[in-house]
PDB file of N, CA and C in Angstrom:
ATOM      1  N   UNK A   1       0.822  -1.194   0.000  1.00  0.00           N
ATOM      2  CA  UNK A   1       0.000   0.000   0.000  1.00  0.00           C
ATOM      3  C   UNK A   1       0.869   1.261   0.000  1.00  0.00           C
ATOM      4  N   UNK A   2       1.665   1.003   0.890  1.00  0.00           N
ATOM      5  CA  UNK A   2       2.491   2.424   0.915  1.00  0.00           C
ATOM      6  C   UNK A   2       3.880   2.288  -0.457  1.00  0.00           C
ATOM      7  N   UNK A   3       3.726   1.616  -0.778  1.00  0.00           N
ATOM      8  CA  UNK A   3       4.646   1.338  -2.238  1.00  0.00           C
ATOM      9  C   UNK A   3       4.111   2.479  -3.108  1.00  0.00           C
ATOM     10  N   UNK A   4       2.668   1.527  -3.351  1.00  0.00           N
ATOM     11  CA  UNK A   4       1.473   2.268  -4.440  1.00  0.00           C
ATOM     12  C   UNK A   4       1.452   4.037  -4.335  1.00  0.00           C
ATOM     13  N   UNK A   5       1.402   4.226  -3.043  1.00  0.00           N
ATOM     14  CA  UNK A   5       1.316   5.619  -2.677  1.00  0.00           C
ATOM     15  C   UNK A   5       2.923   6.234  -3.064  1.00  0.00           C
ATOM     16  N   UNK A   6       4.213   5.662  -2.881  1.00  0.00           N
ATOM     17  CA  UNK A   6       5.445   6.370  -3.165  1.00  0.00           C
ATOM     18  C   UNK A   6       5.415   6.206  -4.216  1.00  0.00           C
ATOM     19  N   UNK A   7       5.028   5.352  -5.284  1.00  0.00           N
ATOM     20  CA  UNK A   7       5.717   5.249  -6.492  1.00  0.00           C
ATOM     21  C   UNK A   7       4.371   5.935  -7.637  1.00  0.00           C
ATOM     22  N   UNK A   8       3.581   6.721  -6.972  1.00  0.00           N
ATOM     23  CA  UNK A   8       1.938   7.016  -7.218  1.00  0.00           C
ATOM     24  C   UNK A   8       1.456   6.587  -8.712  1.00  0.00           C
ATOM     25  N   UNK A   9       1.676   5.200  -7.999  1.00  0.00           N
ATOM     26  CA  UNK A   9       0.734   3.549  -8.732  1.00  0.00           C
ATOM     27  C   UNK A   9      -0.524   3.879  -9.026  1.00  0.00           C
ATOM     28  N   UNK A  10      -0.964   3.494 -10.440  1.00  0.00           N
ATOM     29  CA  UNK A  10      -2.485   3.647 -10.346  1.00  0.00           C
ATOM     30  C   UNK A  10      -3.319   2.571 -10.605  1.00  0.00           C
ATOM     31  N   UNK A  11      -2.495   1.596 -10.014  1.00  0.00           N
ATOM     32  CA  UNK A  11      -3.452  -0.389 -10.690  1.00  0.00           C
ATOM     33  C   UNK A  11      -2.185  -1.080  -9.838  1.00  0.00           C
ATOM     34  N   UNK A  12      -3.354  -1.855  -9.014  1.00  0.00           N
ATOM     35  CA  UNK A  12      -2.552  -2.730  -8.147  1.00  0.00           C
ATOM     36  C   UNK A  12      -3.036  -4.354  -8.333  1.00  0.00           C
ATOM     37  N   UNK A  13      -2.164  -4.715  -9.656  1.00  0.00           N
ATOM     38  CA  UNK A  13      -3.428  -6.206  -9.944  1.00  0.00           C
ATOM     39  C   UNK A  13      -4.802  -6.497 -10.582  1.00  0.00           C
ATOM     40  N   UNK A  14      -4.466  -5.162 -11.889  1.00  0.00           N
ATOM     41  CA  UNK A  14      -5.614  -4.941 -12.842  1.00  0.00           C
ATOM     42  C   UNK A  14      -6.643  -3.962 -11.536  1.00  0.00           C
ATOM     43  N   UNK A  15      -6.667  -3.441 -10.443  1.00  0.00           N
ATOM     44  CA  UNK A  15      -7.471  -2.627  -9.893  1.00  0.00           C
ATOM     45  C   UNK A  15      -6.875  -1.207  -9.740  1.00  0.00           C
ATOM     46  N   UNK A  16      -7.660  -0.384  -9.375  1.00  0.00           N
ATOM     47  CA  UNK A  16      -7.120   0.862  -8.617  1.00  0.00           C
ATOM     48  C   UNK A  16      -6.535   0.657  -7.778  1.00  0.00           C
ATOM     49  N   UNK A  17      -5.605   1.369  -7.439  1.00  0.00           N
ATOM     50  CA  UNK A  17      -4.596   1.159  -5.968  1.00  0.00           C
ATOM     51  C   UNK A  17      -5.842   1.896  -5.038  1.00  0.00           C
ATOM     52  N   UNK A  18      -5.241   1.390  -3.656  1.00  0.00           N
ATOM     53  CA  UNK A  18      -6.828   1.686  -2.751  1.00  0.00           C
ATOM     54  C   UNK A  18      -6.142   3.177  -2.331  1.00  0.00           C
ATOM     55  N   UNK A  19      -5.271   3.939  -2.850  1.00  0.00           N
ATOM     56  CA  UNK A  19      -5.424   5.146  -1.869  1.00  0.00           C
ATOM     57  C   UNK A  19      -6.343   6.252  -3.315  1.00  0.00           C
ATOM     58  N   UNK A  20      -6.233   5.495  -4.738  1.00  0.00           N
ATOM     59  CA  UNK A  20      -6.783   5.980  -5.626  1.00  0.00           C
ATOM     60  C   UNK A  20      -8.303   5.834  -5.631  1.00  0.00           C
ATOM     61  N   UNK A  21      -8.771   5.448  -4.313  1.00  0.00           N
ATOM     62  CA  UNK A  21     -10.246   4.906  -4.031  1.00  0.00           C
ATOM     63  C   UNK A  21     -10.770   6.475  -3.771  1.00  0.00           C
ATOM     64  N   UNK A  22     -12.188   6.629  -4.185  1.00  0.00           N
ATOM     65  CA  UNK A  22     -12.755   7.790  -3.603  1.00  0.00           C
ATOM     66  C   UNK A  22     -12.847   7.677  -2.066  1.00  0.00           C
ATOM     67  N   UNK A  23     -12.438   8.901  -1.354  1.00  0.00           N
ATOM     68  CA  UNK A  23     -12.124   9.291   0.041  1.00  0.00           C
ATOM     69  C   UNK A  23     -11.143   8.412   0.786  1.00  0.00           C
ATOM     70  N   UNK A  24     -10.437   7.734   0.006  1.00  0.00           N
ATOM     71  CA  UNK A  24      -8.827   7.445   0.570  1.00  0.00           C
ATOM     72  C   UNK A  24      -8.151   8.222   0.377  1.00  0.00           C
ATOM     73  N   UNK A  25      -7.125   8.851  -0.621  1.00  0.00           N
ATOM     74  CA  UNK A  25      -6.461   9.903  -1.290  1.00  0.00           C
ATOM     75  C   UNK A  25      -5.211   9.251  -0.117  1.00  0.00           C
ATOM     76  N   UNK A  26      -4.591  10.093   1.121  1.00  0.00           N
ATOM     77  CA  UNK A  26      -3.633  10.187   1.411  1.00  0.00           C
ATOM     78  C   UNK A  26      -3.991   9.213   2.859  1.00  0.00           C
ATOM     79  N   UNK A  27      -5.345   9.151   3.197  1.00  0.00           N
ATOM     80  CA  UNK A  27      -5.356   8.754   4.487  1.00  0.00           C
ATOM     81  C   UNK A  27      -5.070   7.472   4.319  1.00  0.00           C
ATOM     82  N   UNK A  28      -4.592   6.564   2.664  1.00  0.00           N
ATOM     83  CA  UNK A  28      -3.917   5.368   2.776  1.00  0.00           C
ATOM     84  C   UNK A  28      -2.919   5.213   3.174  1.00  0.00           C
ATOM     85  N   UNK A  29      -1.992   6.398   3.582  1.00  0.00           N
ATOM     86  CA  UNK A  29      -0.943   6.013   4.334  1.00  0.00           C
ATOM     87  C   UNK A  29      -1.333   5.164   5.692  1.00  0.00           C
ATOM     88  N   UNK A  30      -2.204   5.915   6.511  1.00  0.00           N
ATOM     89  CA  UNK A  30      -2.751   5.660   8.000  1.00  0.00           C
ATOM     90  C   UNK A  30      -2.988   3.863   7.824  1.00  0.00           C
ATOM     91  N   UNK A  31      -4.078   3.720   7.017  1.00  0.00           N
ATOM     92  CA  UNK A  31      -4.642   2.502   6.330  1.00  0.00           C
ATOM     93  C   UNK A  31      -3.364   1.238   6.098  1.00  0.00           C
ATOM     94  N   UNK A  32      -2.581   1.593   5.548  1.00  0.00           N
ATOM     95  CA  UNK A  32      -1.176   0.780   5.614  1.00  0.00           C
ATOM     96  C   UNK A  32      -0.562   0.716   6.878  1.00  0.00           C
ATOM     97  N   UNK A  33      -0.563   1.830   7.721  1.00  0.00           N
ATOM     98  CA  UNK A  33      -0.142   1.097   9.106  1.00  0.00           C
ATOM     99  C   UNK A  33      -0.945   0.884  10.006  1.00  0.00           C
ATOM    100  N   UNK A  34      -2.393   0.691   9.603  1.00  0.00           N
ATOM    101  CA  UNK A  34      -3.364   0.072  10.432  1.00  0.00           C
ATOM    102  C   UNK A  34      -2.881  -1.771  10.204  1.00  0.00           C
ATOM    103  N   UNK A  35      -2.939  -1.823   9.324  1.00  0.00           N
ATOM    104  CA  UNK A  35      -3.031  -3.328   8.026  1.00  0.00           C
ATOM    105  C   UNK A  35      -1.412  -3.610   9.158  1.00  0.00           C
ATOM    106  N   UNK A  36      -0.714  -3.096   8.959  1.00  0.00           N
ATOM    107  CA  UNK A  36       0.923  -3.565   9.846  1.00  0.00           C
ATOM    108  C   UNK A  36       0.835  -3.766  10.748  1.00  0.00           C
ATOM    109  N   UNK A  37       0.069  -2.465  11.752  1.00  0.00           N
ATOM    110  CA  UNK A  37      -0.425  -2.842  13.257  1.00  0.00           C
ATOM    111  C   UNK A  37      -1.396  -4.256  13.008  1.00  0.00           C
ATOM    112  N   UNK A  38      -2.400  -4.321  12.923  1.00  0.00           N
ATOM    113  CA  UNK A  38      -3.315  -5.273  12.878  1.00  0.00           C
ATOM    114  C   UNK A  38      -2.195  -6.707  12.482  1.00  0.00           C
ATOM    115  N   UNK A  39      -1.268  -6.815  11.545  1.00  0.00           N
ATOM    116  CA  UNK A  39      -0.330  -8.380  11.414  1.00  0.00           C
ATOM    117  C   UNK A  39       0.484  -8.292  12.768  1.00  0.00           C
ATOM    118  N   UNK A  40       0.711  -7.304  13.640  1.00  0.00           N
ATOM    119  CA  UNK A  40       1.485  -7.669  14.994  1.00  0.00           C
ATOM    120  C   UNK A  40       0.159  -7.899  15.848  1.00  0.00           C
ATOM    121  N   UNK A  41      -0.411  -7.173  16.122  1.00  0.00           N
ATOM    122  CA  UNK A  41      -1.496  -8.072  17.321  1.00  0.00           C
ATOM    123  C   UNK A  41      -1.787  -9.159  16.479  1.00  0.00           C
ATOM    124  N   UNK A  42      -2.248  -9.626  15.751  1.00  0.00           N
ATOM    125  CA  UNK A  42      -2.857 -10.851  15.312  1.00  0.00           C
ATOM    126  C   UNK A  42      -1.614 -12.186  15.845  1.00  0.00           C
ATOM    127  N   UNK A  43      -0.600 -11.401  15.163  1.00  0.00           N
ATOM    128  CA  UNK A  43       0.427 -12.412  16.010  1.00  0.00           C
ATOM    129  C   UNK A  43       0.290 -12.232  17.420  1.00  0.00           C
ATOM    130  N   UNK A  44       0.763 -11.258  18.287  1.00  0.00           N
ATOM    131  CA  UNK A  44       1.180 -11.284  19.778  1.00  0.00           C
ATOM    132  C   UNK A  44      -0.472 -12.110  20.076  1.00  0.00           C
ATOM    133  N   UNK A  45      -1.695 -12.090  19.703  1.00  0.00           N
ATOM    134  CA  UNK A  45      -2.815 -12.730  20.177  1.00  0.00           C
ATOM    135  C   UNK A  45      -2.878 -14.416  19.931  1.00  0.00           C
ATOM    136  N   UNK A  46      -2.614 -14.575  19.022  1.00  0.00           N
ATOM    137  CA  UNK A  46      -2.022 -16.248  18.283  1.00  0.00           C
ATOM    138  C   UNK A  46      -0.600 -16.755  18.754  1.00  0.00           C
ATOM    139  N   UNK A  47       0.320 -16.189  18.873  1.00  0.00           N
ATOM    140  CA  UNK A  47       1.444 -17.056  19.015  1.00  0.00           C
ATOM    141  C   UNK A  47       2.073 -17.023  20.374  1.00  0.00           C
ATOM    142  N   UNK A  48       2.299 -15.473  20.869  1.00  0.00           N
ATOM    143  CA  UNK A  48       2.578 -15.135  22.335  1.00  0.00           C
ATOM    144  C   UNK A  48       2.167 -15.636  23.086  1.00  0.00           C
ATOM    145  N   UNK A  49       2.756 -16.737  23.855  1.00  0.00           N
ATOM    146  CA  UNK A  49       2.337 -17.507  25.202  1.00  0.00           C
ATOM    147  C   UNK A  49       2.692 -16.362  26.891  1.00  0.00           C
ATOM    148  N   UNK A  50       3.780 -16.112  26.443  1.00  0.00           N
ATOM    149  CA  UNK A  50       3.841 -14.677  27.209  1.00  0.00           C
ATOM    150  C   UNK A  50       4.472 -14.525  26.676  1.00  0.00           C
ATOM    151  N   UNK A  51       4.913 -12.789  27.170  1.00  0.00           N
ATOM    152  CA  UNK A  51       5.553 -11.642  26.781  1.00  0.00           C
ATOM    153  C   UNK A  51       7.150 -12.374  26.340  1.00  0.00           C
ATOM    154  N   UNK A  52       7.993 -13.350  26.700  1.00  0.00           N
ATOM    155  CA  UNK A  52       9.561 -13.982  26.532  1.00  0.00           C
ATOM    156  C   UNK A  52       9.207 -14.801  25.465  1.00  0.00           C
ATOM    157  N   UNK A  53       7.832 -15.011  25.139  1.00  0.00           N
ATOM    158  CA  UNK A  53       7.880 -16.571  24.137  1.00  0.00           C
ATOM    159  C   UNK A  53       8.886 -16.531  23.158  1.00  0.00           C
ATOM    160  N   UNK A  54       9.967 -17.305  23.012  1.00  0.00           N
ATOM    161  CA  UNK A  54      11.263 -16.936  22.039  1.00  0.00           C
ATOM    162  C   UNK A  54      10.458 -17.124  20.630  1.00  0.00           C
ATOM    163  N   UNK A  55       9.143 -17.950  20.324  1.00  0.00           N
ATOM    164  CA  UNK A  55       8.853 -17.891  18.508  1.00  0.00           C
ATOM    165  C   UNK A  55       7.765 -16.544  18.527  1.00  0.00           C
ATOM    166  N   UNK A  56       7.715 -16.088  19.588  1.00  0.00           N
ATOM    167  CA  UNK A  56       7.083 -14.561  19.017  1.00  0.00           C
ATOM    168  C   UNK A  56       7.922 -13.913  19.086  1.00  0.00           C
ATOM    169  N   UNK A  57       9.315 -13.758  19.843  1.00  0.00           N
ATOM    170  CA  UNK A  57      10.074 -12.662  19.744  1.00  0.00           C
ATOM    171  C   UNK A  57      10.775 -12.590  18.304  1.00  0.00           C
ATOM    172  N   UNK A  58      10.987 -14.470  17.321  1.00  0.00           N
ATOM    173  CA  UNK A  58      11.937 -14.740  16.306  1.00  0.00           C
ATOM    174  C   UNK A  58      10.882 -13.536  15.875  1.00  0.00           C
ATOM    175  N   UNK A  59       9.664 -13.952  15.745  1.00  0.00           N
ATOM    176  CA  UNK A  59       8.788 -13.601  14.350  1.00  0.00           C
ATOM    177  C   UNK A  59       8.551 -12.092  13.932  1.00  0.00           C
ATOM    178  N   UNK A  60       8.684 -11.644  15.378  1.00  0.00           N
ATOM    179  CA  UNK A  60       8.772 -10.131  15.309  1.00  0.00           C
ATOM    180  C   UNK A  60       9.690  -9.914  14.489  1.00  0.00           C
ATOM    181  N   UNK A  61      11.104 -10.478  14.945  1.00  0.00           N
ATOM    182  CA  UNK A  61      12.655  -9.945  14.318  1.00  0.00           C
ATOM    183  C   UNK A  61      12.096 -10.018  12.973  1.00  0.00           C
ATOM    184  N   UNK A  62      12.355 -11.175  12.748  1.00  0.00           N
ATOM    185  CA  UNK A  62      11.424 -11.730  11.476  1.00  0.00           C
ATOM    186  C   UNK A  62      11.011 -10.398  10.720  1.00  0.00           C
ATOM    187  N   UNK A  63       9.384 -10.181  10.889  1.00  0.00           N
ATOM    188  CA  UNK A  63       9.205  -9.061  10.330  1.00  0.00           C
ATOM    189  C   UNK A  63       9.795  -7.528  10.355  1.00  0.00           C
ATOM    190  N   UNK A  64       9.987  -7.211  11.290  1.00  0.00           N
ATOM    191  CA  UNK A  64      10.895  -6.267  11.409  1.00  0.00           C
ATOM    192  C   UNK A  64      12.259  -5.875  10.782  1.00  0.00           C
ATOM    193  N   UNK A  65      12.754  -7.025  10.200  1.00  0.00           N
ATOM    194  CA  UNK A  65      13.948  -7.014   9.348  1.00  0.00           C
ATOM    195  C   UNK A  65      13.593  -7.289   8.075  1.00  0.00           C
ATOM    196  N   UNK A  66      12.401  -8.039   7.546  1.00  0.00           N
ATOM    197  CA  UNK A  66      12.002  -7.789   6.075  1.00  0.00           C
ATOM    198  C   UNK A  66      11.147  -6.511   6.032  1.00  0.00           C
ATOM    199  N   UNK A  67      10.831  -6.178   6.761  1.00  0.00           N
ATOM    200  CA  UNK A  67       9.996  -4.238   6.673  1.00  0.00           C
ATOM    201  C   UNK A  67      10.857  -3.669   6.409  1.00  0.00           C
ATOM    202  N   UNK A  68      12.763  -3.807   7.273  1.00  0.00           N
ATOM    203  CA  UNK A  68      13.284  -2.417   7.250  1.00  0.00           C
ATOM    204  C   UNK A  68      14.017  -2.979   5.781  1.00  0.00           C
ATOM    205  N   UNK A  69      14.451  -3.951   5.093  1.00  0.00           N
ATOM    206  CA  UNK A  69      14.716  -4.697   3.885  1.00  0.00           C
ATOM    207  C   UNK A  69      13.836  -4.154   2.519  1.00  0.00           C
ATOM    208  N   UNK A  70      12.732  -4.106   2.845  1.00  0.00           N
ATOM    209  CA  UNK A  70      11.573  -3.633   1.960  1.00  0.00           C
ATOM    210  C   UNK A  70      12.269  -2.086   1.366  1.00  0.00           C
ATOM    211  N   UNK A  71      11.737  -1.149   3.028  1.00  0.00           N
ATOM    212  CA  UNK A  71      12.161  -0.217   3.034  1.00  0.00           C
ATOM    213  C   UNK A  71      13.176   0.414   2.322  1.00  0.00           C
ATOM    214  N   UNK A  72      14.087   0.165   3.104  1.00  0.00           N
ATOM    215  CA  UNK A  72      15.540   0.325   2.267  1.00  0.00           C
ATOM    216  C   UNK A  72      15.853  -0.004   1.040  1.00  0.00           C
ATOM    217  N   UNK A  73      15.436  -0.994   0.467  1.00  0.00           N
ATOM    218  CA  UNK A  73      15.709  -1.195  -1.408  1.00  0.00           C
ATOM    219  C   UNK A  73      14.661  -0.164  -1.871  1.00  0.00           C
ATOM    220  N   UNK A  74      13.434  -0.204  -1.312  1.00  0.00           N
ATOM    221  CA  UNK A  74      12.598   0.973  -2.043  1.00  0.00           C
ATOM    222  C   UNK A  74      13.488   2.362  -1.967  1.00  0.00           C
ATOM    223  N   UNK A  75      14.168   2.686  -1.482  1.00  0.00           N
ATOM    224  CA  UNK A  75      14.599   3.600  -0.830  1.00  0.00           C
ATOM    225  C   UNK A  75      15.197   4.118  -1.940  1.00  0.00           C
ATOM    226  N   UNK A  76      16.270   3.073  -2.384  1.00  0.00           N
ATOM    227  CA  UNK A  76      17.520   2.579  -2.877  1.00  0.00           C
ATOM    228  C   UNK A  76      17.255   2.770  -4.664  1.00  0.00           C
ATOM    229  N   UNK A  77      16.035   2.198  -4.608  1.00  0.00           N
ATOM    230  CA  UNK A  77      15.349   2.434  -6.255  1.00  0.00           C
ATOM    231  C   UNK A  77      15.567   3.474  -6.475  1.00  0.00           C
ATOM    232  N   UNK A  78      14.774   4.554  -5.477  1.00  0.00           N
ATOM    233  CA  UNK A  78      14.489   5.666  -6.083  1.00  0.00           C
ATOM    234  C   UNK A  78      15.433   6.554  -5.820  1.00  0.00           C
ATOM    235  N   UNK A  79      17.001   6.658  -5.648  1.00  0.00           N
ATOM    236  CA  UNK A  79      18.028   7.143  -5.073  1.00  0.00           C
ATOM    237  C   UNK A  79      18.027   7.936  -3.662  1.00  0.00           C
ATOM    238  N   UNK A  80      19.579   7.913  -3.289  1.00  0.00           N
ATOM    239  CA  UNK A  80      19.633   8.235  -1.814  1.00  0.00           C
ATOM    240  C   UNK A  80      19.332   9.682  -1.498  1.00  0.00           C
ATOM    241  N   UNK A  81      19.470  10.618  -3.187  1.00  0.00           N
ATOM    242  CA  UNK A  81      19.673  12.130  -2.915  1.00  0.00           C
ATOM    243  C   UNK A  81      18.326  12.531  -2.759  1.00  0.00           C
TER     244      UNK A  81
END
């Protein structure tokens, strides 16, 4: 979602990108880190036995290092200047 919005995508899979939806426009940014928030509770509610469980802490890393991976090559595409 927030790709669509930096690279201002207008078809995400033969559709409109959803921030190109009437009354999304920019508040798809928010919307993309609702969708991010919402994949960490879904985990900490499913996998977290408690707060130390070592396969919720991997999975966090986990995501947290392909987000900042994502990030950074997008970054990288579109140069550093």
């Amino acid at each position: 979602m927030l790709d669509d919005i930096i690279e201002n995508s207008h078809l995400r899979n033969g559709k409109p990108c959803w921030f190109r939806r009437d009354g999304v426009g920019m508040y798809g940014i928010n919307d993309a880190l609702l969708v991010e928030g919402a994949l960490y509770y879904i985990i900490r509610r499913n996998i977290a036995r408690d707060p130390g469980d070592i396969l919720y802490v991997d999975m966090l890393d986990v995501f947290h290092e392909v987000g900042w991976t994502l990030f950074l090559s997008e970054r990288m595409s579109h140069g550093l200047s």
